[in-house]
C-alpha atoms as a PDB file:
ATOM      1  CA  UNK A   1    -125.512 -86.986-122.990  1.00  0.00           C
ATOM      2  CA  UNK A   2    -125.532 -85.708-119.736  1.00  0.00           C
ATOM      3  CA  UNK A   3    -122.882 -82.704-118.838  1.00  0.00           C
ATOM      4  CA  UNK A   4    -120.112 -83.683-115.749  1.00  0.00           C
ATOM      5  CA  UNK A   5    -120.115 -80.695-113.402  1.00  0.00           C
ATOM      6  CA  UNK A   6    -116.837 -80.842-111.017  1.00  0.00           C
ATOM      7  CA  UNK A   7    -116.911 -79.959-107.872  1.00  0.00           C
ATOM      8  CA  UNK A   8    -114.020 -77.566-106.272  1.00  0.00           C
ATOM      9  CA  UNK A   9    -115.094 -77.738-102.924  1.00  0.00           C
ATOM     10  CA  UNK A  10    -113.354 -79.269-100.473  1.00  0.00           C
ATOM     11  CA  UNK A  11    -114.887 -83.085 -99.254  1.00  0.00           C
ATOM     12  CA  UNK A  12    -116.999 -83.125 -96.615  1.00  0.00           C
ATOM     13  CA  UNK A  13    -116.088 -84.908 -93.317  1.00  0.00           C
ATOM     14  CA  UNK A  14    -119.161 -85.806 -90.992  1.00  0.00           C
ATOM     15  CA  UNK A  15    -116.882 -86.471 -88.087  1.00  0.00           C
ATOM     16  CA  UNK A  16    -116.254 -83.735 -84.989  1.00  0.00           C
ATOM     17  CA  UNK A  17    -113.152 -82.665 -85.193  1.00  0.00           C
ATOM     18  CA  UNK A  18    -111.781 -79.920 -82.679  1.00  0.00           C
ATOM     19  CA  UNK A  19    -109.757 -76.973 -84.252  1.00  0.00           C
ATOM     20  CA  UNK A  20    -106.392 -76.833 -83.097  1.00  0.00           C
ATOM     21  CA  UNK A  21    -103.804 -74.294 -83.071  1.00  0.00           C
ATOM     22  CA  UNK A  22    -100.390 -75.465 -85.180  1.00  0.00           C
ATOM     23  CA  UNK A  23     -97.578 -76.135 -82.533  1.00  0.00           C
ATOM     24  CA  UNK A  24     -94.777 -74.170 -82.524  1.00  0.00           C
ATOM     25  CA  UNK A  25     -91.120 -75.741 -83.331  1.00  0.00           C
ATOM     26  CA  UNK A  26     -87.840 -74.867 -81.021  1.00  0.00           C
ATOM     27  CA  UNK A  27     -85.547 -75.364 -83.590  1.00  0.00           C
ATOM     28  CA  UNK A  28     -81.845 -74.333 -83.255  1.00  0.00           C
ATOM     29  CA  UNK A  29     -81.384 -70.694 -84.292  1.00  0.00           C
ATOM     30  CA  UNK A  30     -77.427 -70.069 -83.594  1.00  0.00           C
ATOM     31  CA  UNK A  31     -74.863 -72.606 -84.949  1.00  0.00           C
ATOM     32  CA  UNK A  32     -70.960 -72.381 -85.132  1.00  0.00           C
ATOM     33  CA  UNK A  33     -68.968 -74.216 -88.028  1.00  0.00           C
ATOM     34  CA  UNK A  34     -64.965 -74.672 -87.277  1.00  0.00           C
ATOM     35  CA  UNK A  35     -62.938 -72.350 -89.495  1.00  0.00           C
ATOM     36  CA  UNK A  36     -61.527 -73.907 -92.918  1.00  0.00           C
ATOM     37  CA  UNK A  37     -57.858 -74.075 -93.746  1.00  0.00           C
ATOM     38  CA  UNK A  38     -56.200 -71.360 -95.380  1.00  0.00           C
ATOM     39  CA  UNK A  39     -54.332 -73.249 -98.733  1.00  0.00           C
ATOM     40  CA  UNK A  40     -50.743 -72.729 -98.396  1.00  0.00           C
ATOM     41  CA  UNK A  41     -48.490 -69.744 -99.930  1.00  0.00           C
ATOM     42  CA  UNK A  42     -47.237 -70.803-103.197  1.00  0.00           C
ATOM     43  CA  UNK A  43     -44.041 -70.035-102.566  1.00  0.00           C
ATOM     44  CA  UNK A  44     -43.800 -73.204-100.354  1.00  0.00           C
ATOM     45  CA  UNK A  45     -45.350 -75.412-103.123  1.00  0.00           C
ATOM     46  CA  UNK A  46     -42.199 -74.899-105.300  1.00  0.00           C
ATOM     47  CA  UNK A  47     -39.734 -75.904-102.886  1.00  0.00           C
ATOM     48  CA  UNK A  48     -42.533 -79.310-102.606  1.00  0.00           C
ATOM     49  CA  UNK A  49     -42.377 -79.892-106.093  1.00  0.00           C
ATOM     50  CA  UNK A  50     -38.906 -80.645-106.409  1.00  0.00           C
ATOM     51  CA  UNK A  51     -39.226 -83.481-104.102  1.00  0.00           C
ATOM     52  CA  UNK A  52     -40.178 -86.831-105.295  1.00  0.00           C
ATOM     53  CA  UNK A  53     -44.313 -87.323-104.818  1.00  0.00           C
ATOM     54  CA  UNK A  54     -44.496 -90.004-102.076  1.00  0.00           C
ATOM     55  CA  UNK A  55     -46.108 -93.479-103.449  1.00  0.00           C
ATOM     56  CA  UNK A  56     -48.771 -95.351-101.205  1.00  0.00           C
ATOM     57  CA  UNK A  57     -48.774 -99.451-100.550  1.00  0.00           C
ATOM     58  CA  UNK A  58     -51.096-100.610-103.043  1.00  0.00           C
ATOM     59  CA  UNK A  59     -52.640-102.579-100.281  1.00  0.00           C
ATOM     60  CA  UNK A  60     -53.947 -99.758 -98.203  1.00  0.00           C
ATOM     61  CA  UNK A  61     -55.806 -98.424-101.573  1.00  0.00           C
ATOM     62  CA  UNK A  62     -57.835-100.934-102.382  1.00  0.00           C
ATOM     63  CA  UNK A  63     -58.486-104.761-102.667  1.00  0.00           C
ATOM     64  CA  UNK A  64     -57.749-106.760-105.894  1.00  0.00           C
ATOM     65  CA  UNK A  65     -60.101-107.659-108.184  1.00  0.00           C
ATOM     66  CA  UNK A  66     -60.675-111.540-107.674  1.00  0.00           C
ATOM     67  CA  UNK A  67     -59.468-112.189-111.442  1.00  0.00           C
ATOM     68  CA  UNK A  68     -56.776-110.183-110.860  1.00  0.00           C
ATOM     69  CA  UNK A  69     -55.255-112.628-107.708  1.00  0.00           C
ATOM     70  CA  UNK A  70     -52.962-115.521-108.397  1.00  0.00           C
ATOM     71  CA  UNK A  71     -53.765-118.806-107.331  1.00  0.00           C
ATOM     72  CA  UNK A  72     -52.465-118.506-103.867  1.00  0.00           C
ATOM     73  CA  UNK A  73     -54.133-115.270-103.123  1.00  0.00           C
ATOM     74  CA  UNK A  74     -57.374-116.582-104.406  1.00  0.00           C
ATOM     75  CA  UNK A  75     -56.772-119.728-101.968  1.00  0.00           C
ATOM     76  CA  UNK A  76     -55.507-117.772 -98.726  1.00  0.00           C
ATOM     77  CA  UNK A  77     -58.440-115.378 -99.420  1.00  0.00           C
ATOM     78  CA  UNK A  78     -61.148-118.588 -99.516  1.00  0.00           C
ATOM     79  CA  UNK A  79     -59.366-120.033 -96.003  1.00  0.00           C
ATOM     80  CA  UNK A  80     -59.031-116.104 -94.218  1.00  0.00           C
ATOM     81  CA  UNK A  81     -63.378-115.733 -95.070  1.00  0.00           C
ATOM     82  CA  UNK A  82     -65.096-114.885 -91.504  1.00  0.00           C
ATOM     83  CA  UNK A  83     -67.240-117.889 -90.067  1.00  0.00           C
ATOM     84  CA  UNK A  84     -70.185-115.407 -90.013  1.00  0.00           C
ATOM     85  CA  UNK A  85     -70.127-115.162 -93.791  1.00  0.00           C
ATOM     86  CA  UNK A  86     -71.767-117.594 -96.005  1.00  0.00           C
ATOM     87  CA  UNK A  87     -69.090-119.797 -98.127  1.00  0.00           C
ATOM     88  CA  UNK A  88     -68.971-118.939-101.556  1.00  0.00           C
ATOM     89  CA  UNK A  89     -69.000-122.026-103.700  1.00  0.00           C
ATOM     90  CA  UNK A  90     -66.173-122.827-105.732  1.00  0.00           C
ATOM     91  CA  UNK A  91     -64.690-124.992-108.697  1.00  0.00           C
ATOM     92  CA  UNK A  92     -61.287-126.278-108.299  1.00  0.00           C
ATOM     93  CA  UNK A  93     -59.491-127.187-111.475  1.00  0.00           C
ATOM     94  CA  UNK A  94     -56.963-129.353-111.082  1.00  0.00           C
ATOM     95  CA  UNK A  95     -54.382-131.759-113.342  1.00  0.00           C
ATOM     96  CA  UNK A  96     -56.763-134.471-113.102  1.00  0.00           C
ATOM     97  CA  UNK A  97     -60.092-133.598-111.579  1.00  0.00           C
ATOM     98  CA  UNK A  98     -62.532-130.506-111.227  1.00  0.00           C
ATOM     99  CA  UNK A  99     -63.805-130.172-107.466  1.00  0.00           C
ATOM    100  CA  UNK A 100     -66.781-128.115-106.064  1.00  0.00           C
ATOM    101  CA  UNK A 101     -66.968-126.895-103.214  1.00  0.00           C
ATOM    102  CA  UNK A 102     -65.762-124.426-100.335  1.00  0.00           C
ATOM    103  CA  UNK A 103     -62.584-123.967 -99.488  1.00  0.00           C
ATOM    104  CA  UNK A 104     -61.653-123.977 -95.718  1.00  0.00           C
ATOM    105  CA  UNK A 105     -58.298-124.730 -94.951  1.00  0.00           C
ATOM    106  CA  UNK A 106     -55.133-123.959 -96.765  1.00  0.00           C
ATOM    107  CA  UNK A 107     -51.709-125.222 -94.655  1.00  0.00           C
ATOM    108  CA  UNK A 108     -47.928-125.966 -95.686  1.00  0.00           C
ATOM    109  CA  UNK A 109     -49.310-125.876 -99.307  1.00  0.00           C
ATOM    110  CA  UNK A 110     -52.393-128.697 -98.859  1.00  0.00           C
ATOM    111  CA  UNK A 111     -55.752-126.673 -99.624  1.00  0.00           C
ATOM    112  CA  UNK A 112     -58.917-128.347 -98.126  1.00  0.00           C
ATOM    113  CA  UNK A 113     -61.886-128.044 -99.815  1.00  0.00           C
ATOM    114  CA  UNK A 114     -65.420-129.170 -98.844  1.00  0.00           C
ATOM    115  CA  UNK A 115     -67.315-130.942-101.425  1.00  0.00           C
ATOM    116  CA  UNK A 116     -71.153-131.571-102.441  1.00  0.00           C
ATOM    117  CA  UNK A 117     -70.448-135.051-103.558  1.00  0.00           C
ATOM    118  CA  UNK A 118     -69.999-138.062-101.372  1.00  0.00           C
ATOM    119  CA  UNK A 119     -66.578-137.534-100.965  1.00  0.00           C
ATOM    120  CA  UNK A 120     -66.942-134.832 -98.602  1.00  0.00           C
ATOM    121  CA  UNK A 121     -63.603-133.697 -97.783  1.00  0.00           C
ATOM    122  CA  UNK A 122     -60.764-133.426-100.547  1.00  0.00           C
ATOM    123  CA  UNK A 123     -56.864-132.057 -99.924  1.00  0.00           C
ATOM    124  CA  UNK A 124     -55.416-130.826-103.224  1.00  0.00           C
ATOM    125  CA  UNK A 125     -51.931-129.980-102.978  1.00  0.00           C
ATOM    126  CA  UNK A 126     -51.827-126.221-104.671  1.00  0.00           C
ATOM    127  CA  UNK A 127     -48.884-127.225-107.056  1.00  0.00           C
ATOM    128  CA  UNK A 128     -52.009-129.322-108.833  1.00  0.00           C
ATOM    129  CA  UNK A 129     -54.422-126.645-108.907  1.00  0.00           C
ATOM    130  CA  UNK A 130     -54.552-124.564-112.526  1.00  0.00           C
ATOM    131  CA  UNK A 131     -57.638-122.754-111.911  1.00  0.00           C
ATOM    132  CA  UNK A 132     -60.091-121.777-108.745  1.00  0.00           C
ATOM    133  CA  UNK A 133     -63.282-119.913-110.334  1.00  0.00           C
ATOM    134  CA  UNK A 134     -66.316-118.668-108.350  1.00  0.00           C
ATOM    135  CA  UNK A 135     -69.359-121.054-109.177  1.00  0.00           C
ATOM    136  CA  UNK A 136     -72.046-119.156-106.600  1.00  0.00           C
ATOM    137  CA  UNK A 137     -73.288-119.440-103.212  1.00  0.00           C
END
């Protein structure tokens, strides 16, 4: 067997290339941050704490979860979607039938709903509808 010598040397480049110095960077050498906030004296905190805490709208902390929504919510949320977002596909259960499809118009209770079949356009009054569950885009 023949012995593998390795070579440490750096790889050899046949083309000219000029040596050139490495530029020098202006980088930013002062900066100023603004001052933090000194916490408040604790003898203020005491006189807080026998106030009631204050108790934010449950709207401004976050959306529902879409299980979580009642049927109306689900419907006004389907009807309020922005035209530059695709429709997400529903099925609409109902008393008698099971529609899918988008929904795109709810209105003094009739909810409109857009349908693959050859029926094309179905209005469900929501008194009918039991269950509205997302089916994909």
């Amino acid at each position: 067997m023949s012995s593998i010598k390795r070579n440490n040397q750096s790889p050899k480049l046949y083309l000219h290339q000029p040596t050139l110095s490495e530029p020098s960077s202006k980088m930013q050498s002062v900066y100023q941050s603004n001052k933090r906030k000194r916490k408040e004296k604790p003898g203020k905190e005491s006189k807080e704490q026998g106030r009631e805490p204050k108790v934010e709208n449950k709207d401004i902390l976050g959306r529902k979860k879409f299980k979580d929504m009642t049927i109306t919510e689900k419907v006004e949320h389907f009807a309020a979607m922005p035209m530059h977002l695709p429709r997400v596909r529903c099925e609409v259960i109902t008393e008698r039938k099971k529609y899918y499809g988008f929904i795109y118009h709810y209105q003094s209770g009739m909810v409109s709903i857009k349908t693959a079949s050859k029926a094309g356009e179905v209005s469900v009054p929501i008194e009918q509808i039991q269950a509205i569950n997302i089916a994909g885009f």
